[in-house]
Protein backbone atom coordinates (compact mmCIF):
# COMPACT_ATOMS: atom_id res chain seq x y z
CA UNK A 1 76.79 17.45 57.62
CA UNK A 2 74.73 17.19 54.38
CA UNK A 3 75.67 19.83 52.04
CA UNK A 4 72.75 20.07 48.95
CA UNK A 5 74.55 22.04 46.14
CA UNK A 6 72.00 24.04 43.63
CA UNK A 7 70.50 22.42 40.18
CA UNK A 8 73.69 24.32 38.44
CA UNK A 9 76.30 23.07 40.65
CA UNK A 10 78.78 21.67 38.35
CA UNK A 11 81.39 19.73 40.94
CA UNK A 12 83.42 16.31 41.01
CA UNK A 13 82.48 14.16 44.19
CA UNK A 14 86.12 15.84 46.01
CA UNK A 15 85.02 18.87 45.36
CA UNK A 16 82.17 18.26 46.73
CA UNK A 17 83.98 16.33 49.80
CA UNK A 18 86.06 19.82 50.04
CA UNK A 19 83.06 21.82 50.20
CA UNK A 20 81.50 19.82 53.22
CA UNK A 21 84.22 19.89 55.34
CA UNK A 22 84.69 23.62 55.00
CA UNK A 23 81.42 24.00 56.01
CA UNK A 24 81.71 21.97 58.58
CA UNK A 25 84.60 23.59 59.19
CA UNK A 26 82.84 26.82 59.78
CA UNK A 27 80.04 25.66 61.56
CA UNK A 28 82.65 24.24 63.98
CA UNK A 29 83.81 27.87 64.38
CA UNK A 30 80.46 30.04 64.10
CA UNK A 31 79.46 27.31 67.58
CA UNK A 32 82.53 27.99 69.25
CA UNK A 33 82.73 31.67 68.38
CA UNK A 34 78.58 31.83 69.70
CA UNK A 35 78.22 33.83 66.06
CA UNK A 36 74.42 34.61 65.94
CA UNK A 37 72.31 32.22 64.46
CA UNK A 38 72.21 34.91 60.75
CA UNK A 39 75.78 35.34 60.44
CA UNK A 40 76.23 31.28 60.80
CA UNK A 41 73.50 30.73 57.99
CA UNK A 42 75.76 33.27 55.90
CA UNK A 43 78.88 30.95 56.62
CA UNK A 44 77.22 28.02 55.76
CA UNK A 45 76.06 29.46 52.61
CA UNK A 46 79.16 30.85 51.63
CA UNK A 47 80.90 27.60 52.01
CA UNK A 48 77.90 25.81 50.42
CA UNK A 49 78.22 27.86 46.63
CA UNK A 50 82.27 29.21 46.65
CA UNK A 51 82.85 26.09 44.53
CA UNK A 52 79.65 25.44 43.11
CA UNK A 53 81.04 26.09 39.81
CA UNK A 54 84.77 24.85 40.30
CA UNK A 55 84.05 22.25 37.19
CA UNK A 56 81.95 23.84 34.92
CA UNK A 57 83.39 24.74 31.32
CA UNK A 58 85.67 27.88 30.54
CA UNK A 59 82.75 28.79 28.31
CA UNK A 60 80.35 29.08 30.99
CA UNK A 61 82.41 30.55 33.73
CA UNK A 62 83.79 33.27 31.49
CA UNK A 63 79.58 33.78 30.22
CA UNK A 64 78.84 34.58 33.94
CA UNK A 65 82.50 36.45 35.24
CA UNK A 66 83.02 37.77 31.97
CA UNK A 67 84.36 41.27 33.86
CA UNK A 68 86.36 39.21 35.83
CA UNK A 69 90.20 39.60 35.40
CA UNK A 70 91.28 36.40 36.09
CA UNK A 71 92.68 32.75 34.57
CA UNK A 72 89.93 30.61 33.89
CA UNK A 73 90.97 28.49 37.07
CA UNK A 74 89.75 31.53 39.26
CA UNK A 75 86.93 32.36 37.74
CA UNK A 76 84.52 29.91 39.59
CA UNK A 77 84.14 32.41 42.34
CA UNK A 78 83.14 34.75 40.60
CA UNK A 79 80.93 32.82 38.57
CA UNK A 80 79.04 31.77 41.58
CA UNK A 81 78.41 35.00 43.29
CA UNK A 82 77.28 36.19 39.50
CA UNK A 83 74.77 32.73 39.34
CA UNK A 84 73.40 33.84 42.97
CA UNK A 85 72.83 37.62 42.58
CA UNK A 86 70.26 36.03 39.11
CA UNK A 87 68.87 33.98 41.76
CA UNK A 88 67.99 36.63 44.43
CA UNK A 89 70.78 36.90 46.40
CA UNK A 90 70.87 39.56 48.68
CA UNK A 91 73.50 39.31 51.15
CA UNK A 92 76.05 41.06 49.86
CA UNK A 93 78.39 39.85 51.97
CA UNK A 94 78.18 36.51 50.71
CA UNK A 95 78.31 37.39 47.43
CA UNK A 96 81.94 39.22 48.20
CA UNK A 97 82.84 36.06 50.46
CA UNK A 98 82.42 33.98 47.29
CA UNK A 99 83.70 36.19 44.29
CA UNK A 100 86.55 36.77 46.13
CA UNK A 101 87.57 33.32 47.74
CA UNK A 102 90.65 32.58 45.79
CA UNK A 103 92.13 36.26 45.77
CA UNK A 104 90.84 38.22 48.71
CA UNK A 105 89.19 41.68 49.84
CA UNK A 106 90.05 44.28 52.35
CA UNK A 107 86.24 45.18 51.94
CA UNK A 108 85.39 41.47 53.48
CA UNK A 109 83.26 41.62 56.92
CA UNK A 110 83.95 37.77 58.86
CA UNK A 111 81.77 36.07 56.18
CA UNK A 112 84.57 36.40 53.68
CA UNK A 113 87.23 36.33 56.11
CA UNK A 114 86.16 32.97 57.57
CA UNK A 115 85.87 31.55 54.16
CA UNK A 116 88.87 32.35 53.18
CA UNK A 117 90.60 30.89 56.00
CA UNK A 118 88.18 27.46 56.42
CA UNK A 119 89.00 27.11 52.67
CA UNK A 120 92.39 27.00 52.93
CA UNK A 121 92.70 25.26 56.34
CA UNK A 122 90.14 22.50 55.52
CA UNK A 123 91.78 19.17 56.84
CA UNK A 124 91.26 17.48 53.41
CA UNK A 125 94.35 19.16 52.01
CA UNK A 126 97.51 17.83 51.84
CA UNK A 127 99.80 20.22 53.20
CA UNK A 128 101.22 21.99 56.39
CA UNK A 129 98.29 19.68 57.96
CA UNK A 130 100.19 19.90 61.56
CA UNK A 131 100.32 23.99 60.78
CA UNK A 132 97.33 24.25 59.52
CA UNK A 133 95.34 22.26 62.02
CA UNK A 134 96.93 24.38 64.48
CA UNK A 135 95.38 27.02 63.25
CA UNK A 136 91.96 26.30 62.36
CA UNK A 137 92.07 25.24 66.41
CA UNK A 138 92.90 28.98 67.50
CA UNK A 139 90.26 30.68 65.14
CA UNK A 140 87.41 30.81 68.02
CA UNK A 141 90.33 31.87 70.06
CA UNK A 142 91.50 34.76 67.53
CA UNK A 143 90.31 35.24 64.74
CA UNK A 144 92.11 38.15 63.48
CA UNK A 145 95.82 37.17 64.44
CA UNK A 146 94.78 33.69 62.46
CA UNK A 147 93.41 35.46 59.45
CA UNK A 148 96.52 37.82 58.97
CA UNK A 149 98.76 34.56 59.35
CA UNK A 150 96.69 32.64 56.66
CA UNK A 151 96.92 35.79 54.34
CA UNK A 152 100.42 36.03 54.98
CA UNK A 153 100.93 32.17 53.96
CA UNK A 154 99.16 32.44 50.87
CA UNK A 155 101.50 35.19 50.00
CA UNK A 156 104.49 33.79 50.80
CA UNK A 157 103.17 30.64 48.66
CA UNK A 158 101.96 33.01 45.72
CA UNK A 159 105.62 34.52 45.92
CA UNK A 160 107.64 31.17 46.11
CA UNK A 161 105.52 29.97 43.36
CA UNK A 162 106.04 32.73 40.82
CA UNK A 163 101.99 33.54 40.58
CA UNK A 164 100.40 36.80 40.56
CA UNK A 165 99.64 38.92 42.93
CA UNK A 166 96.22 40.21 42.28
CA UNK A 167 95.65 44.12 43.27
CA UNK A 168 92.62 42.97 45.88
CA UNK A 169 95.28 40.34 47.34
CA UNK A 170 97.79 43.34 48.36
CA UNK A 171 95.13 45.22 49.13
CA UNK A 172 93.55 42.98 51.73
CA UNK A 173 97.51 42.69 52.67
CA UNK A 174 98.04 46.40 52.98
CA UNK A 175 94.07 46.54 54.87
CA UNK A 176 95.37 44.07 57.74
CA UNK A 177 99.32 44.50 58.45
């Protein structure tokens, strides 16, 4: 799959690797799932921006998020969905699936939902593969039980870790247990 990132893209070549296999990822799904042929396009282009900006400066992601309460690390998403809406962007459900990529909504329809879970279990990443790939095979299968398990990993990561736990995060928690 060819993956053609806008003028403003500002992304290494593995982040640009990472953003064609999760939309590969999700095309793999949206076929298997027999998603209509709008809803795909939405995947697609969900996958094709959430990182657009995943390199750019502080400067410049904090110029486009700059209500966004986040570390510069997560404002990308943001960013993105802010550099879209200038463009024209429409679909707001797109625009969610990308400003919210790295934290979550309970507000997401699949669009955001199947982001946030081909982001995450995208075979290019290092670990749980064997977990993970088991997974990503049972998403056509169900969707739902795989989302709430992916959510509930990235908590239990967040809370090993020590990170924060952004209010939309526990919300999308609270939305789905």
């Amino acid at each position: 799959m060819t993956i053609e990132l806008p003028s403003w893209a500002q992304v290494s070549g593995k982040r640009h690797a990472h953003i064609i296999r999760v939309a590969e990822l999700l095309d793999r799904w949206a076929e298997a799932m027999h998603v209509s042929p709008e809803e795909r396009c939405a995947w697609i282009d969900a996958a094709r921006y959430h990182d657009a900006l995943r390199d750019a400066p502080r400067e410049v992601l904090r110029a486009l998020a700059s209500n966004a309460p986040y570390e510069p690390e997560m404002l990308h998403g943001p960013a993105a969905a802010e550099r879209l809406s200038q463009e024209g962007e429409r679909r707001e459900n797109v625009l969610e699936a990308i400003r919210f990529h790295t934290v979550g909504s309970p507000q997401w329809d699949r669009t955001g939902r199947a982001l946030y879970m081909a982001d995450f279990l995208e075979p290019g990443r290092s670990f749980s593969r064997e977990d993970r790939a088991f997974l990503s095979a049972q998403v056509p299968h169900d969707f739902d039980r795989v989302f709430r398990q992916v959510v509930r990993m990235r908590l239990v990561y967040a809370l090993n870790e020590g990170h924060t736990l952004f209010p939309e995060t526990v919300q999308l928690w609270n939305a789905i247990r």
